[in-house]
N, C-alpha and C. Protein backbone atom coordinates (compact mmCIF):
# COMPACT_ATOMS: atom_id res chain seq x y z
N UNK A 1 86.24 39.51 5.02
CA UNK A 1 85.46 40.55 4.38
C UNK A 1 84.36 41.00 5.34
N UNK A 2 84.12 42.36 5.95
CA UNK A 2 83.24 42.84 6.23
C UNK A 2 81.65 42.68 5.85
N UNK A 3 80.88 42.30 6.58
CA UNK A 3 79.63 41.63 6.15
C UNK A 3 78.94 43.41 6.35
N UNK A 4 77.67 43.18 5.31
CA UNK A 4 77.35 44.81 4.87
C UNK A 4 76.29 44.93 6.33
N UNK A 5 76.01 44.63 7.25
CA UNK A 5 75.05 45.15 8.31
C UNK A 5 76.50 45.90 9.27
N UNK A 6 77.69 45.28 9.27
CA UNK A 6 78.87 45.91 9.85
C UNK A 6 78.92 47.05 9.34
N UNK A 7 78.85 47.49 7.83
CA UNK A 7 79.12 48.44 7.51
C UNK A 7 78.29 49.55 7.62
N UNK A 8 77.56 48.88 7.64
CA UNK A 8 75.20 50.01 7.99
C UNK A 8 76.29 50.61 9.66
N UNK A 9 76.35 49.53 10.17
CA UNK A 9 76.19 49.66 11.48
C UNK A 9 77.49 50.73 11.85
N UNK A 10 79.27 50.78 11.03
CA UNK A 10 80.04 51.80 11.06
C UNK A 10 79.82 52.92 10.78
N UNK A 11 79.27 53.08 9.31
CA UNK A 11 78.58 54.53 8.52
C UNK A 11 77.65 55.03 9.88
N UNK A 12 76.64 54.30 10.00
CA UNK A 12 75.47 55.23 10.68
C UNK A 12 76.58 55.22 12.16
N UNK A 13 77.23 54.85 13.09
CA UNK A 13 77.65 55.73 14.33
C UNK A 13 78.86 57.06 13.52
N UNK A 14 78.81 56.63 12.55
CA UNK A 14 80.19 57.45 12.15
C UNK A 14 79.36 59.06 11.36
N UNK A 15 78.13 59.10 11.10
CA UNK A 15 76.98 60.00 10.12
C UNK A 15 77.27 61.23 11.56
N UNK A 16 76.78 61.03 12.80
CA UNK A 16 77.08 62.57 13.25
C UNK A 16 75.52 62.84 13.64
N UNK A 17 74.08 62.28 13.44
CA UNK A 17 73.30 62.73 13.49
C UNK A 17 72.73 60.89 14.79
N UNK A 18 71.19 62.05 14.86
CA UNK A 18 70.92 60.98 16.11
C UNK A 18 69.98 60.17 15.35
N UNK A 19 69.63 58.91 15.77
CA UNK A 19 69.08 57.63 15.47
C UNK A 19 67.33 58.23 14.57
N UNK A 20 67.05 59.57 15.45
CA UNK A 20 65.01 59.77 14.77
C UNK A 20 65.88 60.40 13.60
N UNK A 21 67.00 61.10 13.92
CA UNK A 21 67.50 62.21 12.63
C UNK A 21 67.65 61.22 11.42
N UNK A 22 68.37 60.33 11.44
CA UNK A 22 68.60 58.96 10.51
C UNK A 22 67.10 58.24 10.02
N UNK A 23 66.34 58.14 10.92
CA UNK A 23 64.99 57.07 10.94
C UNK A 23 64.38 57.95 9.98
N UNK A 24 64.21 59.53 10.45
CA UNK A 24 63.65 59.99 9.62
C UNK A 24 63.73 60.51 7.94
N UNK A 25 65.09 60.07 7.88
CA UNK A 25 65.44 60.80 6.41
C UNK A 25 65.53 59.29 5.88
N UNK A 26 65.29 58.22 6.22
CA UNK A 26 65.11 56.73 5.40
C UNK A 26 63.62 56.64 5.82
N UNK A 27 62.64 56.95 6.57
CA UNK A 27 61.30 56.76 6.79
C UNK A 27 61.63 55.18 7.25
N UNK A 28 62.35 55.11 7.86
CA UNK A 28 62.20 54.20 8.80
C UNK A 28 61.67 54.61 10.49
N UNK A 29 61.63 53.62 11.10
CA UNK A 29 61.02 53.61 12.67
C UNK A 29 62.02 54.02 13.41
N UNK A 30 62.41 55.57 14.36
CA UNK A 30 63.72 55.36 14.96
C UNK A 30 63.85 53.90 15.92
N UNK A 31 62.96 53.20 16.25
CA UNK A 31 63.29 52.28 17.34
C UNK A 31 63.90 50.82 16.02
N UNK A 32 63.64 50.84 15.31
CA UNK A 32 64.38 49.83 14.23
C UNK A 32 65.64 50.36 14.23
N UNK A 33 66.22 51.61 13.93
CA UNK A 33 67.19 51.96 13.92
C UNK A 33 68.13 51.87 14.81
N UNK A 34 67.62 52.14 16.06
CA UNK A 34 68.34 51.82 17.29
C UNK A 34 67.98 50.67 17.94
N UNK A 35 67.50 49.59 17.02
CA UNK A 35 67.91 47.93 17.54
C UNK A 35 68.61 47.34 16.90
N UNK A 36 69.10 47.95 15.63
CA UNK A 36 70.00 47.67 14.37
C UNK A 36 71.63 48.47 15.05
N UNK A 37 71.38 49.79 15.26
CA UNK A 37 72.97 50.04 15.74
C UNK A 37 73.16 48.96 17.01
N UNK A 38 72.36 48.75 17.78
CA UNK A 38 73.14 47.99 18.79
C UNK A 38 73.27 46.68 18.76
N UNK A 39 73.11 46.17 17.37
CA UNK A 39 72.66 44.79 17.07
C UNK A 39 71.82 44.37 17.86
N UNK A 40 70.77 44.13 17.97
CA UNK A 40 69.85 43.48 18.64
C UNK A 40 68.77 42.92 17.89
N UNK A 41 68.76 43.86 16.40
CA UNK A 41 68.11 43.04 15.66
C UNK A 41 68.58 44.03 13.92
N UNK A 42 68.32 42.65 12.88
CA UNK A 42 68.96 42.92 11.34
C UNK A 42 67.98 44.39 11.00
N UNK A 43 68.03 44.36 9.76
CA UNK A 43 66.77 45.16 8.70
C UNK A 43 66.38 44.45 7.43
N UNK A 44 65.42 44.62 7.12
CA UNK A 44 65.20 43.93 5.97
C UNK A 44 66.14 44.77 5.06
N UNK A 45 65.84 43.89 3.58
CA UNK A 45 66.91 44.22 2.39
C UNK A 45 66.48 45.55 2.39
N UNK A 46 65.20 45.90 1.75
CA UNK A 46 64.31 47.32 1.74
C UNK A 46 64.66 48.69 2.52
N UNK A 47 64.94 48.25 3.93
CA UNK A 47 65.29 48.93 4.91
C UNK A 47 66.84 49.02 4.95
N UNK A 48 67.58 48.21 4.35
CA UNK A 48 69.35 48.42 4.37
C UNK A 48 69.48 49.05 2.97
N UNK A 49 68.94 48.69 1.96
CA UNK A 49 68.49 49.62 0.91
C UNK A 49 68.61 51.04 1.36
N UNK A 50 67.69 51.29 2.13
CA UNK A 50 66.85 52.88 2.21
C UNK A 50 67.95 53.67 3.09
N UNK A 51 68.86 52.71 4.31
CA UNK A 51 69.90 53.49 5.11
C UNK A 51 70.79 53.81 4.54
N UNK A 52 71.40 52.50 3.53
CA UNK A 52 73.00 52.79 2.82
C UNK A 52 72.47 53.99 1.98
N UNK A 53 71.60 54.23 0.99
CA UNK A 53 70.93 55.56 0.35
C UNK A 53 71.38 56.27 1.20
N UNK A 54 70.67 56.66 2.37
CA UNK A 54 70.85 57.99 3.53
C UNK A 54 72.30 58.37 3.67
N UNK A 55 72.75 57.24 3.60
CA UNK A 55 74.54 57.18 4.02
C UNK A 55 75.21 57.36 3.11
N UNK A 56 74.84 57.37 1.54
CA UNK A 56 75.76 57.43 0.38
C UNK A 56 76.77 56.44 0.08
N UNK A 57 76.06 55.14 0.91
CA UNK A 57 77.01 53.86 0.53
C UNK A 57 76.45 53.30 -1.05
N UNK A 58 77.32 52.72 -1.70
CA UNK A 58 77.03 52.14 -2.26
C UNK A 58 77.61 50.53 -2.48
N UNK A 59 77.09 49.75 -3.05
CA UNK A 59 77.71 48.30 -3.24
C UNK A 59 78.40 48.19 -4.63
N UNK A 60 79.59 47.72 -4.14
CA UNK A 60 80.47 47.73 -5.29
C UNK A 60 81.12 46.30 -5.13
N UNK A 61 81.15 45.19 -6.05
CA UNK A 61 81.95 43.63 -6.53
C UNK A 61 83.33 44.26 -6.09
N UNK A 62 84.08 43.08 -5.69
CA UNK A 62 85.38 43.86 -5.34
C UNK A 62 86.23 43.91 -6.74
N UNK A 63 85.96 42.90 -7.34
CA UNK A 63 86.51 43.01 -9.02
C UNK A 63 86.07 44.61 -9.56
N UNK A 64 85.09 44.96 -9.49
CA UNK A 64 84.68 46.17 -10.09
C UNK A 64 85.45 47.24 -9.35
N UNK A 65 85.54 47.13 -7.76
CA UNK A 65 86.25 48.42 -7.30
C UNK A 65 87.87 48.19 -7.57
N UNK A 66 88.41 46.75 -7.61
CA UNK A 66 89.88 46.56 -8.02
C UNK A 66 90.08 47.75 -9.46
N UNK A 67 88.96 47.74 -10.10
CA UNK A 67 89.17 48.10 -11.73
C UNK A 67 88.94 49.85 -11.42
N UNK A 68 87.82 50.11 -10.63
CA UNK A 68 87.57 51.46 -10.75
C UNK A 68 89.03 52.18 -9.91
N UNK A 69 89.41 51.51 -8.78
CA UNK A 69 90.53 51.99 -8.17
C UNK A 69 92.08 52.24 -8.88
N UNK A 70 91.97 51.50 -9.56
CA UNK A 70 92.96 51.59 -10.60
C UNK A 70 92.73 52.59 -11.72
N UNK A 71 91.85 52.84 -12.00
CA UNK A 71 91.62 53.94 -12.90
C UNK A 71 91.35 55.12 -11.96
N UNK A 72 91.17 55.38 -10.90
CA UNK A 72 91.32 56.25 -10.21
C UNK A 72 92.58 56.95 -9.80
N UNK A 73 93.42 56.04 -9.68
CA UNK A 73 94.41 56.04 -9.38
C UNK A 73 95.39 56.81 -10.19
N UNK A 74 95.01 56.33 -12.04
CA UNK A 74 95.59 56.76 -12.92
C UNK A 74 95.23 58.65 -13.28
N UNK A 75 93.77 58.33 -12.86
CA UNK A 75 93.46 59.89 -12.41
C UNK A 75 93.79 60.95 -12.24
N UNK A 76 94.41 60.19 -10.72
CA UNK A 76 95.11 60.94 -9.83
C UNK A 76 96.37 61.59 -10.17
N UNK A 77 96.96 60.69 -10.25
CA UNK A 77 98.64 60.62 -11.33
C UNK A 77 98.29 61.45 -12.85
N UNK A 78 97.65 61.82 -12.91
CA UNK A 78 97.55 62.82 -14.13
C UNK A 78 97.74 61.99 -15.49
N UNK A 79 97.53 60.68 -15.08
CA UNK A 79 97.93 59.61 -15.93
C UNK A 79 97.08 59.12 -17.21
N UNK A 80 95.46 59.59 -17.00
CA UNK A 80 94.42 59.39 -17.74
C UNK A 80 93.35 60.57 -17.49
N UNK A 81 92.99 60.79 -18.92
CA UNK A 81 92.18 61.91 -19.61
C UNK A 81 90.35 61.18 -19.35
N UNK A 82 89.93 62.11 -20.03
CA UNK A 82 88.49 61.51 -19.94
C UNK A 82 88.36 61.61 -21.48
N UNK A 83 88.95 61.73 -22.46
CA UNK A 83 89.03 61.61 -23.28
C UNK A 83 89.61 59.88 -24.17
N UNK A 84 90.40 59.62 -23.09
CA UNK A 84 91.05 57.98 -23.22
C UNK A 84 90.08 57.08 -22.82
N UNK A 85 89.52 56.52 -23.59
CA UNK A 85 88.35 55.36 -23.26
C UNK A 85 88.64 54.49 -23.31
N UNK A 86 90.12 54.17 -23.97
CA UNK A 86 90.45 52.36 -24.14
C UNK A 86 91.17 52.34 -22.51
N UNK A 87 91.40 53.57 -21.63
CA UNK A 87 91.95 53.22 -20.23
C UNK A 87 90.58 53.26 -18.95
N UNK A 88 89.84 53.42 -19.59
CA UNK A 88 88.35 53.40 -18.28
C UNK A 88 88.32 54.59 -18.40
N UNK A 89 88.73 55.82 -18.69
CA UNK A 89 88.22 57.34 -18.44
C UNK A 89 87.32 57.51 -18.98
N UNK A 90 86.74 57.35 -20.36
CA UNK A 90 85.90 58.08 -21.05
C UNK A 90 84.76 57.39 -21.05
């Protein structure tokens, strides 16, 4: 399983913008930012908080995404309404 500073660390080279562009829309320090992409040093919780925000990550139990993916799925397949609540839609 992917440990979540791997994932800080994929999202933000994968975002498209530069390290002050990032620092600045979490009000973080760009030089934290760019000792964190190159691993050289973590972030606090607060500060991985404030990036995954910037990034539109969110944390999801893998039990919970097993369940939401599956109802997504059914979604997709035209399989479930939002009206059906005993299947996760509604």
């Amino acid at each position: 399983m992917e440990k979540i500073s791997d994932t800080l660390r994929r999202e933000l080279r994968g975002v498209g913008q530069t390290h002050v562009m990032v620092a600045q829309g979490c009000d973080l320090s760009p030089s934290s930012i760019s000792r964190f992409a190159a691993g050289h040093s973590g972030l606090s919780l607060d500060a991985a908080d404030r990036l995954a925000n910037y990034l539109g990550l969110l944390l999801v139990s893998e039990s919970d995404w097993r369940r939401r993916e599956s109802v997504w799925r059914l979604w997709c397949q035209g399989r479930l309404t939002r009206a059906d609540p005993k299947q996760g839609g509604g």
